[in-house]
Structure formats: C-alpha cells, structure tokens
Protein backbone atom coordinates (compact mmCIF):
# COMPACT_ATOMS: atom_id res chain seq x y z
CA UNK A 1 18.92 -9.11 -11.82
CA UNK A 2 21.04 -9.21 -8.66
CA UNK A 3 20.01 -7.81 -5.69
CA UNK A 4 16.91 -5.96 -7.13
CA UNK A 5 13.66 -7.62 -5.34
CA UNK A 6 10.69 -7.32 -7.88
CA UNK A 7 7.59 -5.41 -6.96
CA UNK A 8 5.50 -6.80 -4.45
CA UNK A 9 2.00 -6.48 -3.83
CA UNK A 10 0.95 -6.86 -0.05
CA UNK A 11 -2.84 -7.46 -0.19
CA UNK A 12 -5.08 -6.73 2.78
CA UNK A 13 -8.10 -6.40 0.43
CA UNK A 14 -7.68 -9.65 -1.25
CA UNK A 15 -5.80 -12.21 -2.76
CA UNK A 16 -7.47 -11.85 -5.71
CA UNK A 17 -6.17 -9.27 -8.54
CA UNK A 18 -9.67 -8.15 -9.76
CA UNK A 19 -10.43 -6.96 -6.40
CA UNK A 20 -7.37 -4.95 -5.87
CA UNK A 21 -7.48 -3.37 -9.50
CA UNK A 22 -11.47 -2.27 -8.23
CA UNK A 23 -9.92 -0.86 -5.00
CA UNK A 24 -7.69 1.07 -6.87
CA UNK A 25 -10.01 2.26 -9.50
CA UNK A 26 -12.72 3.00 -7.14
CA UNK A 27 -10.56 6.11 -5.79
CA UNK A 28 -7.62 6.30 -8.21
CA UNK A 29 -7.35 6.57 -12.11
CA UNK A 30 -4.28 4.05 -11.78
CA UNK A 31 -4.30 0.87 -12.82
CA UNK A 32 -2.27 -2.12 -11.27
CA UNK A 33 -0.21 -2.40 -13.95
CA UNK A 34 0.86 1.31 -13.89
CA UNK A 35 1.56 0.82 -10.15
CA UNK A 36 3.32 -2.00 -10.94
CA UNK A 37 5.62 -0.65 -13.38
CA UNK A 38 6.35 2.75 -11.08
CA UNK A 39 7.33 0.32 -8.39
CA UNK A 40 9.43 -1.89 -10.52
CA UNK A 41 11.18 1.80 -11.56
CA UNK A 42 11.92 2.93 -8.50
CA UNK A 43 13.38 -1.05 -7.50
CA UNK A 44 15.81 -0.64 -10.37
CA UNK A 45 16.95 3.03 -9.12
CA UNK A 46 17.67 1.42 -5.84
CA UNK A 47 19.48 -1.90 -6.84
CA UNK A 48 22.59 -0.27 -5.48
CA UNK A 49 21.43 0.42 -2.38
CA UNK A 50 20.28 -3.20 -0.52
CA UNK A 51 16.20 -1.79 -0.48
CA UNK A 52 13.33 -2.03 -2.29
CA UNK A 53 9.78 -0.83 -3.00
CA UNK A 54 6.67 -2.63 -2.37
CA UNK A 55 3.14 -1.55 -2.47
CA UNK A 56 -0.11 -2.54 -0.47
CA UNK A 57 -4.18 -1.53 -0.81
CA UNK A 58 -5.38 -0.18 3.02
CA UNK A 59 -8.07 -2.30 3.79
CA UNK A 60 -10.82 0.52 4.91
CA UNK A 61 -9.64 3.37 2.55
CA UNK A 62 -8.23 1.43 -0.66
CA UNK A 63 -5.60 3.69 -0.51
CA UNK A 64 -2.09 3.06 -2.24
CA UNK A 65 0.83 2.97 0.11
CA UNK A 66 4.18 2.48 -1.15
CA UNK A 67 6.90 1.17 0.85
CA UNK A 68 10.54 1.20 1.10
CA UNK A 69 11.81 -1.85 3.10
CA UNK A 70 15.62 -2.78 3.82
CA UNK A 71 16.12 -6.07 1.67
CA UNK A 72 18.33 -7.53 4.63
CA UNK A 73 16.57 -6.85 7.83
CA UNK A 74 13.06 -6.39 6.55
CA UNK A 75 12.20 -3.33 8.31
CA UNK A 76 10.19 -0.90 6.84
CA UNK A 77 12.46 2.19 6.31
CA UNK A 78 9.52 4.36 4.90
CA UNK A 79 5.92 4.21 4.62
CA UNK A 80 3.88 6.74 2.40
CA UNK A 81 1.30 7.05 3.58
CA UNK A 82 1.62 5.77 6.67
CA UNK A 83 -0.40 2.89 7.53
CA UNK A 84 -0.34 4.10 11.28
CA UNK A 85 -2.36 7.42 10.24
CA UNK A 86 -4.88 5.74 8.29
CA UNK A 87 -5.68 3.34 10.71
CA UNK A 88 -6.14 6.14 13.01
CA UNK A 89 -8.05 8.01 11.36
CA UNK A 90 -10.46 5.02 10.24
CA UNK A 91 -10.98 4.05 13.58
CA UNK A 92 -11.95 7.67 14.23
CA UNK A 93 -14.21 7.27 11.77
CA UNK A 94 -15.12 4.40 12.90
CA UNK A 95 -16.21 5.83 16.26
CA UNK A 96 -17.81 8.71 14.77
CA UNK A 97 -20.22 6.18 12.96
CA UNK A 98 -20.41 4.63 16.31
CA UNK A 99 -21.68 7.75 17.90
CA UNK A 100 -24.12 8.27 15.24
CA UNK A 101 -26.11 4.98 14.81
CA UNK A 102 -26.23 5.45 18.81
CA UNK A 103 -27.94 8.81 18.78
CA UNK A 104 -30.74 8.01 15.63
C-alpha cells in the first residue's frame, strides 16, 4: 500500500517479542497482536494524511503508548501517554524509593 507505513513497535523493554507480550500482559489484558492490529487500523484511516501510528512499551511502567508521527519529517505529532509524564513521574518514584531505603 502507498504511503501507509505499517505498525511499528519501538522497544525499550526488549528486542525480544516474548518479553514485550509479558510487559503487556503483566498490566494489560491486550495482547501484541491486538495492539498490533488497532495500530495497523488506525495506519489505514490515516493513509491520506502523510502520518502514521506506532506503538512503544515504557521501560519502568510497561505501559502502552501510541504514537502519531509525521511520515516526512519524523516528528512526533502526538504522544498518548506521554512519555515525558511517565518519566516524570517514575523518577519521582524513583526518589521516593530513594528517600525510603535512606530512612530504614
């Protein structure tokens, strides 16, 4: 198909297929071919309009975050959710842990 980019995966969990379909089980009842399919929707919906959808595991959460990325520049035109927040706020839980472990 012209100017429809497959579903992508971005992986920050691992390369490895098994590991992302645990991620995604551990905190969703999806399964990586359902995500893959939704994705691959959505791409055909928006064949017309020069962007596409890919999706990515957060690497401290598993969390599913779907993006929508410009097919000629490559910037990221929308981000749900955003990757920003839940780095945020698992570096605040990060620190919170920190805090923690100091005090015991």
């Amino acid at each position: 198909m012209e100017g429809v980019t497959p579903a992508r995966e971005v992986q920050h969990v691992s390369e490895n297929n098994a590991t992302t379909q645990e991620a995604i089980d551990k905190n969703q009842n999806y399964k990586l071919e359902e995500i893959h399919k939704a994705v691959d929707k959505l791409n055909k919906f928006m064949e017309d309009e020069d962007i596409h959808a890919e999706y990515e595991v957060h690497d401290k959460f598993n969390q599913i975050m779907i993006k929508i990325v410009d097919n000629k520049t490559k910037d990221v035109l929308l981000e749900v959710p955003p990757k920003k927040i839940l780095d945020m706020v698992a570096k605040m839980c990060e620190m919170v842990g920190i805090l923690v472990d100091k005090k015991a």
